[in-house]
Protein backbone atom coordinates (compact mmCIF):
# COMPACT_ATOMS: atom_id res chain seq x y z
CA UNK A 1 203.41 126.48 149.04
CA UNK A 2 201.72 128.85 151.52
CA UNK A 3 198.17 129.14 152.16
CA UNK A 4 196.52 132.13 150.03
CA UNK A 5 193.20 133.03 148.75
CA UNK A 6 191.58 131.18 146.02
CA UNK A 7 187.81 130.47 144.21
CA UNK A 8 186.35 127.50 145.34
CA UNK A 9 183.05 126.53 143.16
CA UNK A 10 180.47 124.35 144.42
CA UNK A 11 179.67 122.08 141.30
CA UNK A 12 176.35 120.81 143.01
CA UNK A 13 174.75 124.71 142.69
CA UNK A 14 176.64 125.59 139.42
CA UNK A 15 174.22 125.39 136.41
CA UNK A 16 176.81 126.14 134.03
CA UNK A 17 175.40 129.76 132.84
CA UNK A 18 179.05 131.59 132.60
CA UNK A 19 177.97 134.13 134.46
CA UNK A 20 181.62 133.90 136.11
CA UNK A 21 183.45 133.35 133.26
CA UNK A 22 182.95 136.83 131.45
CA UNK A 23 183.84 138.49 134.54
CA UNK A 24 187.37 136.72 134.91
CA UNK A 25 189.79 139.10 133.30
CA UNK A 26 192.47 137.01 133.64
CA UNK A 27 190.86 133.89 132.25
CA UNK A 28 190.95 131.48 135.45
CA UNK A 29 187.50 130.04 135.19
CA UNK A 30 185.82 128.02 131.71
CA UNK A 31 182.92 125.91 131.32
CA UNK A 32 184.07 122.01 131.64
CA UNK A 33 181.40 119.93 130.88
CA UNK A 34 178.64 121.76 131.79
CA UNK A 35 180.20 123.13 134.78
CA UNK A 36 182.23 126.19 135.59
CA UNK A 37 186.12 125.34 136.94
CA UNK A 38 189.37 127.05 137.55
CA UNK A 39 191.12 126.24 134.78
CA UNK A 40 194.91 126.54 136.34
CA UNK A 41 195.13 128.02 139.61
CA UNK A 42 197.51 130.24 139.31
CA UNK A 43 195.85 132.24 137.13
CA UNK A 44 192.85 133.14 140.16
CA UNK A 45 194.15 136.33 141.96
CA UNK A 46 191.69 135.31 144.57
CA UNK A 47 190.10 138.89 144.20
CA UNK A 48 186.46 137.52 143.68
CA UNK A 49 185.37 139.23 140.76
CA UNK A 50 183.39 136.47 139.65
CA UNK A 51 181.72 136.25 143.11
CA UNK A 52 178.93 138.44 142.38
CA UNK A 53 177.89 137.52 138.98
CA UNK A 54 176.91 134.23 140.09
CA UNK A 55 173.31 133.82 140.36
CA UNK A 56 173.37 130.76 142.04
CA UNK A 57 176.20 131.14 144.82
CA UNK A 58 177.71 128.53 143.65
CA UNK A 59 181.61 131.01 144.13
CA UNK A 60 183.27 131.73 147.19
CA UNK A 61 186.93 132.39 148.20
CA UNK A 62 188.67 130.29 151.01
CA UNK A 63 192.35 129.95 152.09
CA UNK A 64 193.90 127.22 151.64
CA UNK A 65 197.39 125.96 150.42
CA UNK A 66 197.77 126.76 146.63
CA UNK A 67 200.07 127.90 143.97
CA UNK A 68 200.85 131.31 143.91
CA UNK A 69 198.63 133.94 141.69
CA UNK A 70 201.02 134.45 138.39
CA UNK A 71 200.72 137.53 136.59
CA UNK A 72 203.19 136.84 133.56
CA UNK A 73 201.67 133.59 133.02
CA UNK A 74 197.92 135.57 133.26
CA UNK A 75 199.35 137.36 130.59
CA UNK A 76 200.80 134.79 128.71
CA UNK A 77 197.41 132.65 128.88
CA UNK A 78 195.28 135.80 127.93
CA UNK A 79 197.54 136.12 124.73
CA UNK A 80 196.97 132.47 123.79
CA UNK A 81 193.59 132.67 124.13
CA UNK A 82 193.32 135.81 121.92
CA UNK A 83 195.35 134.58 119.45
CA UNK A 84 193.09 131.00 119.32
CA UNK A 85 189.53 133.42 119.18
CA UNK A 86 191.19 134.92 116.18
CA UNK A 87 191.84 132.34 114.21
CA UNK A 88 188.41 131.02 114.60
CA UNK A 89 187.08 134.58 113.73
CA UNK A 90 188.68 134.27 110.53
CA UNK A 91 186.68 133.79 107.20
CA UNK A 92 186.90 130.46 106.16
CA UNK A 93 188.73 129.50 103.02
CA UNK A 94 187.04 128.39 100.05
CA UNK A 95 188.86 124.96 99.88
CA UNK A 96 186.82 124.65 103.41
CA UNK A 97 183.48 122.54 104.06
CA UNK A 98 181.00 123.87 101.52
CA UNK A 99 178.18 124.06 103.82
CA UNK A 100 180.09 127.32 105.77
CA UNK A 101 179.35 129.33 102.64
CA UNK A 102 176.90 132.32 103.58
CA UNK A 103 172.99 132.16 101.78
CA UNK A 104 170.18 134.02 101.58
CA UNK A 105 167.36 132.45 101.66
CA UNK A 106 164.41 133.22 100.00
CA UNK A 107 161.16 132.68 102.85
CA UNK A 108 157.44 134.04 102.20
CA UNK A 109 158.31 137.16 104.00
CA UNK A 110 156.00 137.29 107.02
CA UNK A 111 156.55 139.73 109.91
CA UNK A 112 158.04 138.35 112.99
CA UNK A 113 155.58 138.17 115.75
CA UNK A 114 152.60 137.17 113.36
CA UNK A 115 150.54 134.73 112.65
CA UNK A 116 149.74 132.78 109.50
CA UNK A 117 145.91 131.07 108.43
CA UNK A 118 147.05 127.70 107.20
CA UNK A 119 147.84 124.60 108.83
CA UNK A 120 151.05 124.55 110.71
CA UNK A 121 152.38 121.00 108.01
CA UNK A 122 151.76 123.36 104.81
CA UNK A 123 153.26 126.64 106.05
CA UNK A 124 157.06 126.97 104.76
CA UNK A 125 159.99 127.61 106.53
CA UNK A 126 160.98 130.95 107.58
CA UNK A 127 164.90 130.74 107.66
CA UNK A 128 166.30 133.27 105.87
CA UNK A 129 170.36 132.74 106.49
CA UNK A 130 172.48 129.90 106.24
CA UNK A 131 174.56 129.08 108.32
CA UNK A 132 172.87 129.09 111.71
CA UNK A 133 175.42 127.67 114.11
CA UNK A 134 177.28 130.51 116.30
CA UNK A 135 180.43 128.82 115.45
CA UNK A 136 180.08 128.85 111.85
CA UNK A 137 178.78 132.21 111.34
CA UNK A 138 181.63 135.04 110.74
CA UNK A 139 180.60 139.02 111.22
CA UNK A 140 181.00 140.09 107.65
CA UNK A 141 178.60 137.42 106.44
CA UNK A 142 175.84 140.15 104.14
CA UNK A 143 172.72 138.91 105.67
CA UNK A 144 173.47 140.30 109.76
CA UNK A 145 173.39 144.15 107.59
CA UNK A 146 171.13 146.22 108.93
CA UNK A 147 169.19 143.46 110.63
CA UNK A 148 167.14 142.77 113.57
CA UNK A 149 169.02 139.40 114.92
CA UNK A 150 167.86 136.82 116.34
CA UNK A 151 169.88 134.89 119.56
CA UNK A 152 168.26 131.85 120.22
CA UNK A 153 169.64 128.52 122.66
CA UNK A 154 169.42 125.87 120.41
CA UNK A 155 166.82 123.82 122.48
CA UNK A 156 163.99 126.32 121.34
CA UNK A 157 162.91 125.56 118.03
CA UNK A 158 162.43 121.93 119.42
CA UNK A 159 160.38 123.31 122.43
CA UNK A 160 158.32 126.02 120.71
CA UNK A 161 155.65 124.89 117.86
CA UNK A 162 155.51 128.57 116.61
CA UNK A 163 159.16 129.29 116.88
CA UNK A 164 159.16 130.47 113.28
CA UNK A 165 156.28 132.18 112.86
CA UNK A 166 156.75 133.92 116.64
CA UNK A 167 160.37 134.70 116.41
CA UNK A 168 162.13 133.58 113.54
CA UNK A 169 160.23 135.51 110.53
CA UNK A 170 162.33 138.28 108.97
CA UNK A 171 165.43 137.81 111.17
CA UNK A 172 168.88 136.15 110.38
CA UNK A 173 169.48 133.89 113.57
CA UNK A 174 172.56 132.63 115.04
CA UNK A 175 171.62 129.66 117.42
CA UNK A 176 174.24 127.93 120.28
CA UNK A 177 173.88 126.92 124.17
CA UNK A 178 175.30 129.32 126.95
CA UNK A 179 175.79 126.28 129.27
CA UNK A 180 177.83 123.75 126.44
CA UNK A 181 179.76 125.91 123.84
CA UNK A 182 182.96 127.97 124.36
CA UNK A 183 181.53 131.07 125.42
CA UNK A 184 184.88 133.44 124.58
CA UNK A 185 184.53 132.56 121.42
CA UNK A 186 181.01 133.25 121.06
CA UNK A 187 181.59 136.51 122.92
CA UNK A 188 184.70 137.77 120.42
CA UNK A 189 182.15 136.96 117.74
CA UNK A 190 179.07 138.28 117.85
CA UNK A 191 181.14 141.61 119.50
CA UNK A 192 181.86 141.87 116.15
CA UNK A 193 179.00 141.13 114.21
CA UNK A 194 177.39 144.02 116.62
CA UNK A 195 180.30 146.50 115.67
CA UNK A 196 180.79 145.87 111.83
CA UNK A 197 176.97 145.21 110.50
CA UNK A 198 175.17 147.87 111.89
CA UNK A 199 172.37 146.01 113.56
CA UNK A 200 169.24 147.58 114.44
CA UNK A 201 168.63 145.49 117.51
CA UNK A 202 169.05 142.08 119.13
CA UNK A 203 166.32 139.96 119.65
CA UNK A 204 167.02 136.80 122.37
CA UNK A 205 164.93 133.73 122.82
CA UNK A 206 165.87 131.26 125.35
CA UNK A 207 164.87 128.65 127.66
CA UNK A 208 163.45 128.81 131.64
CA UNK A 209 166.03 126.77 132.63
CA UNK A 210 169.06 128.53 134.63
CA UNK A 211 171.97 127.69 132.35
CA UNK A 212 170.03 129.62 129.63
CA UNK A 213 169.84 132.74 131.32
CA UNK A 214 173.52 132.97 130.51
CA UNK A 215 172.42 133.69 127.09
CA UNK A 216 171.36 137.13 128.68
CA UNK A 217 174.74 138.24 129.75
CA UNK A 218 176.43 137.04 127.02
CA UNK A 219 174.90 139.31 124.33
CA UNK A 220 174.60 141.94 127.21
CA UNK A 221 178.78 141.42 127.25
CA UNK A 222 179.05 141.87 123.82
CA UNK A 223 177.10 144.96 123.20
CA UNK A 224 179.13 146.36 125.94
CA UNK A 225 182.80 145.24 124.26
CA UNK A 226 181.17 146.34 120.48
CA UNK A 227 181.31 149.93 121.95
CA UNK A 228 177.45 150.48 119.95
CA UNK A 229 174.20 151.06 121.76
CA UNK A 230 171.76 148.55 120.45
CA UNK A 231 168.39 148.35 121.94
CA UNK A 232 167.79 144.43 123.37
CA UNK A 233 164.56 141.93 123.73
CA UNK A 234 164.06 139.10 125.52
CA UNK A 235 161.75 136.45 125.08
CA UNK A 236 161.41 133.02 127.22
CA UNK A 237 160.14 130.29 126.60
CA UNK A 238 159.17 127.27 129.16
CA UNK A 239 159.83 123.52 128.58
CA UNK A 240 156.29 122.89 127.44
CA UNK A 241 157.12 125.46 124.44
CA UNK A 242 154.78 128.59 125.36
CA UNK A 243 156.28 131.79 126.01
CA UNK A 244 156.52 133.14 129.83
CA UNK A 245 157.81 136.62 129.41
CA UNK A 246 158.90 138.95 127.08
CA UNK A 247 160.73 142.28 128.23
């Protein structure tokens, strides 16, 4: 095999936010355990795309012995992987686990952002969807209609006291973590809830820690591949629950 260009990743910088990953068209790199890799080398043109999404530098290209770049294979791969993302997409069947079943919930109604006189062990919940997991929920479930949603990691509502008075209150929320789940899937997904249930806007809540971030260009991805304009808020929060920033 003759030397060539090829990504090298430093695991010691990578946090594991994906940055990379959505900007691999040919589907060479994948969070493995909480770390970015190159999944089969001969699916890295060596181009660098990925390079400059990384906000940790944690990417660079070197030259070293390696099998050569494969475009049919790309190809192949990139087919696979739709064809997996579509299957989960689909709706699940009703001989499925019950608890998949869409529900609206019925909460007390309270305006996100607001606060409530009563102590915090007597005040109910404020869920209003069911199911919350981003791999559960499918984009024709009724409650995303029309909706301001909510993208939270799934470490805030332990952090945050107030997470459902602040944030939660009169929004359907889909909750998963940038750094641990598949993030193509998660992508594909909400793309679609953005594209087929009209949502007003997207509201995100995540942690301070760098593998959250990737929470950012995740949705930012998938307003981009819905094709709609839909207006975006941040929100994060630090490890000792109160809020930092909100842009």
């Amino acid at each position: 095999m003759p030397e060539r260009k090829i990504i090298e990743i430093d695991e010691e910088k990578c946090t594991g936010c994906g940055a990379c990953v959505t900007k691999c068209a040919e589907g060479a790199l994948q969070i493995v355990n909480g770390k970015a890799k190159v999944v089969n080398e001969v699916f890295c043109d060596g181009l660098g795309a990925c390079i400059g999404e990384c906000p940790e530098g944690a990417l660079r290209i070197v030259e070293r012995v390696a099998p050569g770049f494969d475009e049919d294979a790309v190809k192949r791969h990139i087919l696979e992987d739709e064809r997996e993302h579509a299957e989960m997409l689909e709706e699940p069947q009703a001989c499925g686990c019950p608890g998949h079943a869409p529900v609206e919930l019925k909460t007390l109604g309270h305006k996100a952002g607001g606060s409530v006189e009563s102590k915090s062990e007597d005040l109910p919940p404020e869920l209003i969807n069911w199911p919350v997991q981003w791999k559960l929920v499918q984009p024709s479930m009724p409650f995303f209609k029309g909706q301001e949603v909510l993208v939270a990691a799934d470490c805030v509502p332990f952090a945050m006291r107030d997470f459902h008075g602040k944030f939660l209150a009169g929004r359907p929320v889909i909750i998963g973590c940038p750094k641990l789940d598949e993030q193509k899937a998660y992508l594909d997904k909400l793309a679609n809830v953005i594209k087929g249930s009209g949502l007003k806007s997207i509201q995100i809540v995540h942690m301070e820690v760098p593998c959250c971030f990737g929470l950012e260009k995740l949705v930012d991805e998938a307003v981009r591949k819905s094709g709609r304009r839909v207006p975006v808020k941040i929100a994060v929060v630090g490890i000792k629950g109160e809020v930092l920033n909100e842009t």
